[in-house]
Structure formats: C-alpha cells, structure tokens
C-alpha atoms as a PDB file:
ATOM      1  CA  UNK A   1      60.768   6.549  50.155  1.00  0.00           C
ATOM      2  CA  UNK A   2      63.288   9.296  49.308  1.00  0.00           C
ATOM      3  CA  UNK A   3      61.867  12.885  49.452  1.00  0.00           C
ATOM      4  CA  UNK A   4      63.997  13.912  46.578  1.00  0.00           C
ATOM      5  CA  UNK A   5      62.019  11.889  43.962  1.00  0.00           C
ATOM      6  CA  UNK A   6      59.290  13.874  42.688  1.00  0.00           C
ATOM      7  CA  UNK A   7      56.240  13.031  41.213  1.00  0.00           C
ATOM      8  CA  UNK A   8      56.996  13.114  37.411  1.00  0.00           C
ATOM      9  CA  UNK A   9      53.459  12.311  35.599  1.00  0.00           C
ATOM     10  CA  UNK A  10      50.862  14.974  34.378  1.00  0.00           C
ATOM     11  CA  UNK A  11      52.551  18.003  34.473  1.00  0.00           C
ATOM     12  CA  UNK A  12      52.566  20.611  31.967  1.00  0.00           C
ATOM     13  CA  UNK A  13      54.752  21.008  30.541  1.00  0.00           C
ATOM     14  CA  UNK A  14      55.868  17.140  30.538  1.00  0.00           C
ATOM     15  CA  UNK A  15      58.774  15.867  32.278  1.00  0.00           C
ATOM     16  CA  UNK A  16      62.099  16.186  30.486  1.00  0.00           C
ATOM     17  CA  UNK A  17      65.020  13.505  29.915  1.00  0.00           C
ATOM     18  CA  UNK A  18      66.811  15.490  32.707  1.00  0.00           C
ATOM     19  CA  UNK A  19      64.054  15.126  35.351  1.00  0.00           C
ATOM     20  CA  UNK A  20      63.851  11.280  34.565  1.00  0.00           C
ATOM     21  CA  UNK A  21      67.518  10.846  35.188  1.00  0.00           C
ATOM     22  CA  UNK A  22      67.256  12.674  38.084  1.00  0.00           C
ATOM     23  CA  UNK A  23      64.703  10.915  39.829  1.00  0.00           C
ATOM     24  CA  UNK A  24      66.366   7.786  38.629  1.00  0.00           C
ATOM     25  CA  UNK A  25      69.881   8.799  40.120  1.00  0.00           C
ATOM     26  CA  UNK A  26      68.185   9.545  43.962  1.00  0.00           C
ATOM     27  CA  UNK A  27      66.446   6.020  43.670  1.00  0.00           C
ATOM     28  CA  UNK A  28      69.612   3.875  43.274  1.00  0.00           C
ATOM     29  CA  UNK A  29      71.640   6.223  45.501  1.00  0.00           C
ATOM     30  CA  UNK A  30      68.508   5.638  48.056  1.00  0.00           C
ATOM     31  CA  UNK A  31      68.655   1.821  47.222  1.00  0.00           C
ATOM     32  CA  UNK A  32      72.284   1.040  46.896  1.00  0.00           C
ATOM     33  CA  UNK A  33      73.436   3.242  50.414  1.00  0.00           C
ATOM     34  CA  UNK A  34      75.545   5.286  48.164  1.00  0.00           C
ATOM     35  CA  UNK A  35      75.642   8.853  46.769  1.00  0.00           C
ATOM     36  CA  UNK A  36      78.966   8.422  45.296  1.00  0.00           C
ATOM     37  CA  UNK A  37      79.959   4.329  44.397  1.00  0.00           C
ATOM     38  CA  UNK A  38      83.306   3.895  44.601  1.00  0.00           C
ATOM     39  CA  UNK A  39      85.584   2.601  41.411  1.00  0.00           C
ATOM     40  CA  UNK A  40      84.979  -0.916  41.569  1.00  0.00           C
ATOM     41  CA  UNK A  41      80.867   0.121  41.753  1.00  0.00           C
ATOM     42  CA  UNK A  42      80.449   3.094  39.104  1.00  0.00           C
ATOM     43  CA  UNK A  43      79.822   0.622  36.368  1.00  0.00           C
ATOM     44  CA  UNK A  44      77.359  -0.407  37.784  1.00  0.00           C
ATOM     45  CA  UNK A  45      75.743   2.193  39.572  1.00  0.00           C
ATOM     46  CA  UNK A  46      75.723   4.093  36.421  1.00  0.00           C
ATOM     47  CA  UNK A  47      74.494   1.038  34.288  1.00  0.00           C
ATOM     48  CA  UNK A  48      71.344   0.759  37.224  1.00  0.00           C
ATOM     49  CA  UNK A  49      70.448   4.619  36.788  1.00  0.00           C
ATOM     50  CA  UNK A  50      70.048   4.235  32.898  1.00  0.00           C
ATOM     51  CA  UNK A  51      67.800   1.357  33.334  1.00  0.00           C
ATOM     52  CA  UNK A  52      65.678   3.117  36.086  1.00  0.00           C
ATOM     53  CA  UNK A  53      65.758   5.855  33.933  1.00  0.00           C
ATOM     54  CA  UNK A  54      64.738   3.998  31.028  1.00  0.00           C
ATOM     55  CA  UNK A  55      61.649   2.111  32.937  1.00  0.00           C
ATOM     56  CA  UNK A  56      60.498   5.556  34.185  1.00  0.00           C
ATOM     57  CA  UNK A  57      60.190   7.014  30.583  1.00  0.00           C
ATOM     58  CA  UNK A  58      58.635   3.888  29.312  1.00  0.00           C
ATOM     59  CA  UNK A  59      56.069   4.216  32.125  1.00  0.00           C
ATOM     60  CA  UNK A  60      55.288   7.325  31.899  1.00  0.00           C
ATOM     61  CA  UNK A  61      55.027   7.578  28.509  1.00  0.00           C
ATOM     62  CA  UNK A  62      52.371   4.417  28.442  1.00  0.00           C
ATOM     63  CA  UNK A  63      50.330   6.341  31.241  1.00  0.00           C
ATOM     64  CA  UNK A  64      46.846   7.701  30.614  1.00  0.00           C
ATOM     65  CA  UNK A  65      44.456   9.665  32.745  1.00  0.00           C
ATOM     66  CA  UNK A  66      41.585  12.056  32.182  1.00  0.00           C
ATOM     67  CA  UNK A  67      42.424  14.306  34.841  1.00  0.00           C
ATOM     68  CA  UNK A  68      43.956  18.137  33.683  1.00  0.00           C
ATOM     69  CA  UNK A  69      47.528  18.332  33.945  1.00  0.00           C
ATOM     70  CA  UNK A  70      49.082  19.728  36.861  1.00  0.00           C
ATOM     71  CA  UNK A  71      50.924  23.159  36.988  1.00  0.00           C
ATOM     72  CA  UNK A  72      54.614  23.314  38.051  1.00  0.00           C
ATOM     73  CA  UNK A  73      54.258  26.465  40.041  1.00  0.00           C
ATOM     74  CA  UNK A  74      51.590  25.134  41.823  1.00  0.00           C
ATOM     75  CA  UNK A  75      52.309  22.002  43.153  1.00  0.00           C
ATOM     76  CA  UNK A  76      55.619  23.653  44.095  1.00  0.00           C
ATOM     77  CA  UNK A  77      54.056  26.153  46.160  1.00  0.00           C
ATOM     78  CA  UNK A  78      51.786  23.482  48.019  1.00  0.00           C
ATOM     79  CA  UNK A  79      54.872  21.129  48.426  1.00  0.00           C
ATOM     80  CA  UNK A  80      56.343  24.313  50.161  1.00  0.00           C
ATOM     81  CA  UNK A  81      53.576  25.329  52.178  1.00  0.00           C
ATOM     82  CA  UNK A  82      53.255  21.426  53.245  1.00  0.00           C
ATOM     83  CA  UNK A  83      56.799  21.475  54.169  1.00  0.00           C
ATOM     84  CA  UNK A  84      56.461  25.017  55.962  1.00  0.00           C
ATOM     85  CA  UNK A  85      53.792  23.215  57.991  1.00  0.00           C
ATOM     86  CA  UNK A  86      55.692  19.809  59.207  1.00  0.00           C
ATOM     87  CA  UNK A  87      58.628  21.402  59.581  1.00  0.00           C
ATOM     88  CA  UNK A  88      57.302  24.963  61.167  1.00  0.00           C
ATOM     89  CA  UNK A  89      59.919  27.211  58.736  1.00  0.00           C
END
C-alpha cells in the first residue's frame, strides 16, 4: 500500500474535502503507475480520483465507533518516531 495515504477516520478535528482528495489522488497515481497521466489519460485519471474521492467521504461519513477520537499532533508524532525507528534518522 502507498505510505502517502493516511489514515483519515476519527480524528479531531474530522477530515476535510482536501484530505479526501488527497488520499484519493496517491491511490490512483499508486494504482494506475502514474503521477502525471498524459493527455489522452487526464480524463480519466481525473474522473477516477473524484470517484475515489467520493467513496472515501461516503465511507467515512457512514462509519461509527465508540472509541475517542484521535489527536492530529499525536499520531503525527508517533508516525515520526515510528519512522525515526525503521529508518534510524
């Protein structure tokens, strides 16, 4: 899976539009072997990211859990730390 897509449920505050489309855009770049489609593809690349984007929001907005919302800052800082461990920076 592509390290740029982030984990977008429970967080406080909630996920914006942006964040969506972002996630959405590294998944078909990830999928499709591009990062920039060429003419005769941006149609539909673009087209795909808008409907990933779309399914995202729709799921995220339908899920439910019990569990506190997460803080920003601090899943940051353990991604970071994690990331400071694997890689030894």
């Amino acid at each position: 899976m592509c390290r740029s897509i982030k984990m977008l449920f429970n967080f406080d505050p909630p996920v914006t539009d942006e964040e969506v489309r972002a996630a959405s855009l590294q998944y078909v770049r990830k999928i499709s072997g591009f990062s920039k489609p060429s003419k005769a593809n941006e149609a539909a690349f673009l087209a795909a990211i808008e409907e990933v984007a779309g399914a995202s929001t729709r799921l995220l907005r339908s899920l439910e859990t019990n569990a506190p919302p997460k803080n920003r800052e601090e899943e940051a800082a353990k991604a970071k730390a994690r990331g400071a461990a694997r890689f030894g920076t």
